[in-house]
Protein backbone atom coordinates (compact mmCIF):
# COMPACT_ATOMS: atom_id res chain seq x y z
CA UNK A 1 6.12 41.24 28.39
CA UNK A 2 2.48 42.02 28.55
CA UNK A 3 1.47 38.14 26.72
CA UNK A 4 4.08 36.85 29.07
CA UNK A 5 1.92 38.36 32.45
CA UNK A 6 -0.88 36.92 30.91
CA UNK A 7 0.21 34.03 30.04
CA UNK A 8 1.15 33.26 33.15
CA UNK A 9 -1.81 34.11 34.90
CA UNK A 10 -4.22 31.28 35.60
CA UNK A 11 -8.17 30.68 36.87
CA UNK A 12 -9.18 27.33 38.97
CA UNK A 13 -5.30 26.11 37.34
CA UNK A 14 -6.18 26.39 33.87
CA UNK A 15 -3.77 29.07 31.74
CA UNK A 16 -5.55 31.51 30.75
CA UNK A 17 -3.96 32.09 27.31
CA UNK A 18 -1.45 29.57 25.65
CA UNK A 19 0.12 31.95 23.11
CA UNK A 20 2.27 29.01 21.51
CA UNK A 21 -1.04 26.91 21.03
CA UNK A 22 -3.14 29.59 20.45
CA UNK A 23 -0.64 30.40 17.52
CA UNK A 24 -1.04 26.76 16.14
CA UNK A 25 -4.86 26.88 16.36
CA UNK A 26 -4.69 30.38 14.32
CA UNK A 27 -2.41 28.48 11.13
CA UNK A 28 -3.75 25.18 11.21
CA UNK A 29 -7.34 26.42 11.17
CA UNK A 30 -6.68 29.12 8.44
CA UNK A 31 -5.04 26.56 6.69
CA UNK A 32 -8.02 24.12 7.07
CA UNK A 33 -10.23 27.23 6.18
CA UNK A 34 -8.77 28.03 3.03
CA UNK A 35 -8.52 24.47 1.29
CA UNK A 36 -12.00 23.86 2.30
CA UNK A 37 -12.85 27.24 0.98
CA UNK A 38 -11.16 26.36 -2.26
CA UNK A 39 -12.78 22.57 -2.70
CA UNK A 40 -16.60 23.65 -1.13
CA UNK A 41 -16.85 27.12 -2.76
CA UNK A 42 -14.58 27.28 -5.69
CA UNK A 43 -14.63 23.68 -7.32
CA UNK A 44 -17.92 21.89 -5.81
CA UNK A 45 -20.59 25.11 -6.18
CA UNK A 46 -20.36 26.64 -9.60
CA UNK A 47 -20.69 23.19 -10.37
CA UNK A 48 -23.38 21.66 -8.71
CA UNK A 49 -24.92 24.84 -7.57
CA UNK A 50 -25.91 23.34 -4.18
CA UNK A 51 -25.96 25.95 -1.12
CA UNK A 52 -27.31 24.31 1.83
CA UNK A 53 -24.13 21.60 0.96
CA UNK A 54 -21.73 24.40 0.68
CA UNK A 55 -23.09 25.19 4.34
CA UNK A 56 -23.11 21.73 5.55
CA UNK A 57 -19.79 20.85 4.50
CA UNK A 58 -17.90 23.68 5.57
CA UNK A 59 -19.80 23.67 9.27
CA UNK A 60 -18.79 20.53 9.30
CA UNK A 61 -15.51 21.31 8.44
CA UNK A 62 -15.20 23.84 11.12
CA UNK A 63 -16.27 21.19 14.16
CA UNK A 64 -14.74 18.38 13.17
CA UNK A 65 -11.44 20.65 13.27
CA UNK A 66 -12.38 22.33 16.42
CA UNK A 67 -13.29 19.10 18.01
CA UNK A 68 -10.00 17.42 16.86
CA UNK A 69 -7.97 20.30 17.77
CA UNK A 70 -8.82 20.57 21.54
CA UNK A 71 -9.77 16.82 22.55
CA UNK A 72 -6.96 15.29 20.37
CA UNK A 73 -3.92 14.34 22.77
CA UNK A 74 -1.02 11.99 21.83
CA UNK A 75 -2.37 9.44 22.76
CA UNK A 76 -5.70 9.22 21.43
CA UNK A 77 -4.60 11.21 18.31
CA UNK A 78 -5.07 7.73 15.82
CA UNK A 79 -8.03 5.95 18.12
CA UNK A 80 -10.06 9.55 17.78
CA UNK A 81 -9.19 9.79 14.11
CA UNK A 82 -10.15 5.70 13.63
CA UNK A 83 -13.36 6.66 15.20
CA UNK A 84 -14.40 9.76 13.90
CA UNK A 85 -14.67 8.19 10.37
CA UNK A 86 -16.58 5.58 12.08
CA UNK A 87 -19.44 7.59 13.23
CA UNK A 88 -19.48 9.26 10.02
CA UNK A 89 -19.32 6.14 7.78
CA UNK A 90 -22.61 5.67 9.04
CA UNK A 91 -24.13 8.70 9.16
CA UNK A 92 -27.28 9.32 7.22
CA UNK A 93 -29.24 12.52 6.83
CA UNK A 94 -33.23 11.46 7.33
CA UNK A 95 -34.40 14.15 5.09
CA UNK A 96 -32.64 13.43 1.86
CA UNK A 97 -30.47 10.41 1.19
CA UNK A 98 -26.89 11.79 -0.27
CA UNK A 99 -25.75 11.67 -3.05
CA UNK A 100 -21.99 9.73 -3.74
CA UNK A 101 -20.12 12.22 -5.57
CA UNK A 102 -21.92 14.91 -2.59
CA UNK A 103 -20.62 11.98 0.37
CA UNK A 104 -17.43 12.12 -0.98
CA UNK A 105 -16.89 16.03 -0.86
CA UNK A 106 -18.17 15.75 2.95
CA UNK A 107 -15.50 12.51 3.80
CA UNK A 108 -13.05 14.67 1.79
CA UNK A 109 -13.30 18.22 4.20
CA UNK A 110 -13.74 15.93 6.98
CA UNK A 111 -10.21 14.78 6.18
CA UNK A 112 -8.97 17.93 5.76
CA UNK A 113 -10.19 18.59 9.21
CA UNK A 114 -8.27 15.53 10.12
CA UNK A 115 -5.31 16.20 8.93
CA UNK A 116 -4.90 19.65 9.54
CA UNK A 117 -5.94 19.59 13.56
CA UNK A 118 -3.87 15.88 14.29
CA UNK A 119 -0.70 16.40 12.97
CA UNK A 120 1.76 16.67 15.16
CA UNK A 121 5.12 19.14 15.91
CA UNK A 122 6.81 16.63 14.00
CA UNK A 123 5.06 17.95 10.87
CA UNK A 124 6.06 20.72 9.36
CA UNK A 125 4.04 23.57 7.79
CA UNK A 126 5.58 22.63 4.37
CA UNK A 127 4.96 19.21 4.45
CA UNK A 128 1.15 19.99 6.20
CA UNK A 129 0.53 22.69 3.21
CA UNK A 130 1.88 19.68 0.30
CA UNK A 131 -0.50 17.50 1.98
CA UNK A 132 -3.71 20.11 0.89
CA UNK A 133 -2.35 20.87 -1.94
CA UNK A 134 -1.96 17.17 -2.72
CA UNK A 135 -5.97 16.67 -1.69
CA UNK A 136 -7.38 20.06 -3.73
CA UNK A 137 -4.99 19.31 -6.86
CA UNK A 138 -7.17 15.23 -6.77
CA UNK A 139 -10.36 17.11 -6.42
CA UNK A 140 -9.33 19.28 -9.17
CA UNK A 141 -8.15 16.55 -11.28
CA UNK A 142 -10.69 13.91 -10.97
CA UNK A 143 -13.88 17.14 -11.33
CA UNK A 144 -12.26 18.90 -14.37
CA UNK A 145 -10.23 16.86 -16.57
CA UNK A 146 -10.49 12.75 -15.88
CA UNK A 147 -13.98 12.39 -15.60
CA UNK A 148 -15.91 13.84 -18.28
CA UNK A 149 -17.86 10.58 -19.50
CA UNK A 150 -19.42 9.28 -16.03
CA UNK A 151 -21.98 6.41 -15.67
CA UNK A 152 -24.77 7.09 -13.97
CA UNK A 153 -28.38 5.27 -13.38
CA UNK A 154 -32.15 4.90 -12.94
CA UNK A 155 -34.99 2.75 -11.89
CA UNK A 156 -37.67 2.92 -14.61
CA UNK A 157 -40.76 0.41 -15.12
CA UNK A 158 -40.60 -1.44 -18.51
CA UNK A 159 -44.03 -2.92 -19.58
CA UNK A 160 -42.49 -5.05 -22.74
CA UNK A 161 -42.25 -7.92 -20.53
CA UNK A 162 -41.04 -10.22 -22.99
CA UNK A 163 -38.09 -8.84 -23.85
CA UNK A 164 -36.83 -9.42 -19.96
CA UNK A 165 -36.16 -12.93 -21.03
CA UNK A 166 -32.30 -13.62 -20.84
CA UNK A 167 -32.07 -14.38 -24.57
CA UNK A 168 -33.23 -11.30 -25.20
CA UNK A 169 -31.53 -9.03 -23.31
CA UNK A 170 -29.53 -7.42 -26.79
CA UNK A 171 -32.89 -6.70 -27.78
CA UNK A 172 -33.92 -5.37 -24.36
CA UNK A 173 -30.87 -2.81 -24.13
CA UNK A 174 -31.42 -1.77 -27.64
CA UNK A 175 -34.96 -1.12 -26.87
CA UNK A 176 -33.80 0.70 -23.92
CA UNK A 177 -31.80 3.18 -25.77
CA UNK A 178 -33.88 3.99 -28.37
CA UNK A 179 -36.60 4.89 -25.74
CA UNK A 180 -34.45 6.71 -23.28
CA UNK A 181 -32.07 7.93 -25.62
CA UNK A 182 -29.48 7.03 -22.85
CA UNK A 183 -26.42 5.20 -23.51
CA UNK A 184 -27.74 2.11 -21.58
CA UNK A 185 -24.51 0.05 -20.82
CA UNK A 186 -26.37 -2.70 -18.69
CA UNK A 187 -30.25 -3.51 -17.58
CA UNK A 188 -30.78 -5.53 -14.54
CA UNK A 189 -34.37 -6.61 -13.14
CA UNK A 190 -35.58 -5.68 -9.65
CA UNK A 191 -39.16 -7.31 -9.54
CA UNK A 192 -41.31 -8.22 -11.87
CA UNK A 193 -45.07 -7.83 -11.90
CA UNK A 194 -46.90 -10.59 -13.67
CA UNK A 195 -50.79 -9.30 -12.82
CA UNK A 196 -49.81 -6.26 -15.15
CA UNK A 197 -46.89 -7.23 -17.25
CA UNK A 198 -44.51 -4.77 -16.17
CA UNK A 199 -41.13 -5.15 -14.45
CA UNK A 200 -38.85 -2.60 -12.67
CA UNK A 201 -35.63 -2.38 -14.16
CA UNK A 202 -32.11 -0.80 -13.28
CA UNK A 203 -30.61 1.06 -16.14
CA UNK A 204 -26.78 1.79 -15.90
CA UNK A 205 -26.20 4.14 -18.63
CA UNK A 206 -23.08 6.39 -19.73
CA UNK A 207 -23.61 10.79 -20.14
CA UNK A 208 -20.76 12.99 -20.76
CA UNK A 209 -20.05 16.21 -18.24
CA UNK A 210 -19.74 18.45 -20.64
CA UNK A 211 -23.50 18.12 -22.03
CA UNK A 212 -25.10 21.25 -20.42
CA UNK A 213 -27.83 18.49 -19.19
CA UNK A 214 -25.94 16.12 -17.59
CA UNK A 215 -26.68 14.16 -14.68
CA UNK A 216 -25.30 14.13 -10.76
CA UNK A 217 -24.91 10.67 -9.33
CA UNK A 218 -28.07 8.61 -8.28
């Protein structure tokens, strides 16, 4: 009787408390809470040991959600989504360029955030919990058991200029590998500098996870 009263009770025509979406905000958001948790802290830290991501991402998270949540009516439910991802598509941090594999665990809680604020009574809590589940079991997937040979690569200056030549490019990503020790799967040339004989070279090359010194995404 008491929530009722208050419930009832308004300031310049604005409810004061909604308890029916109040109660949504609680469950969606500790829902949205809890698969991020799981993904940021459980999956992505132990193994990249990052903490100012594991802050980013879940603030982000958080706002995104919040943001979604409050300004997300019917009718602007898909448009807001559409154009969310559009200002984040091209967002870029100006003090360090992200990595992919870190990008992708940012579009990833953002979507979370998405999902979990946006859908609609129409959506039930099962079918709103399978659709986490469905993200965090991908994440899991793709981190622990797909993906244990990943290519990766660098920019390196190569001063054996002759070896650059097209007909000897067997004999340039031999050369490569025996330098590196790297499991060079392709070179490609950036510039070349003829007043020293050098040339900048991409290196794609193959590591395997489960080396203890293996390599995040360039």
């Amino acid at each position: 009787m008491m929530i009722d009263n208050i419930a009832q009770f308004t300031i310049f025509g604005i409810q004061l408390i909604d308890p029916y979406d109040c109660g949504q905000m609680l469950i969606r958001l500790g829902i949205n809470i809890f698969f991020t948790f799981i993904i940021i802290r459980m999956i992505f830290y132990p193994r990249y040991r990052e903490v100012n991501y594991v802050f980013t991402t879940v603030l982000v998270n958080i706002t995104v959600f919040l943001i979604c949540f409050l300004m997300g009516s019917i009718k602007l439910k898909i448009g807001f989504a559409f154009g969310l991802f559009a200002v984040f598509s091209i967002l870029r941090y100006r003090t360090e360029q992200i990595p992919i594999r870190e990008m992708t665990y940012l579009f990833t809680v953002i979507i979370i955030a998405v999902l979990n604020a946006l859908s609609d009574d129409k959506t039930s809590y099962a079918e709103l919990l399978l659709a986490n589940v469905t993200i965090l079991m991908a994440v899991l997937i793709l981190e622990k058991k797909i993906f244990l040979c990943c290519e990766s690569s660098k920019i390196i200056t190569y001063e054996k200029i002759e070896l650059i030549k097209p007909d000897n490019y067997l004999k340039l990503i031999d050369d490569l590998k025996d330098r590196t020790g790297l499991d060079v799967l392709k070179a490609e040339v950036i510039k070349i500098n003829f007043l020293n004989d050098t040339a900048m070279l991409k290196i794609l090359y193959q590591y395997d996870e489960r080396c203890p010194g293996k390599e995040k995404d360039k």
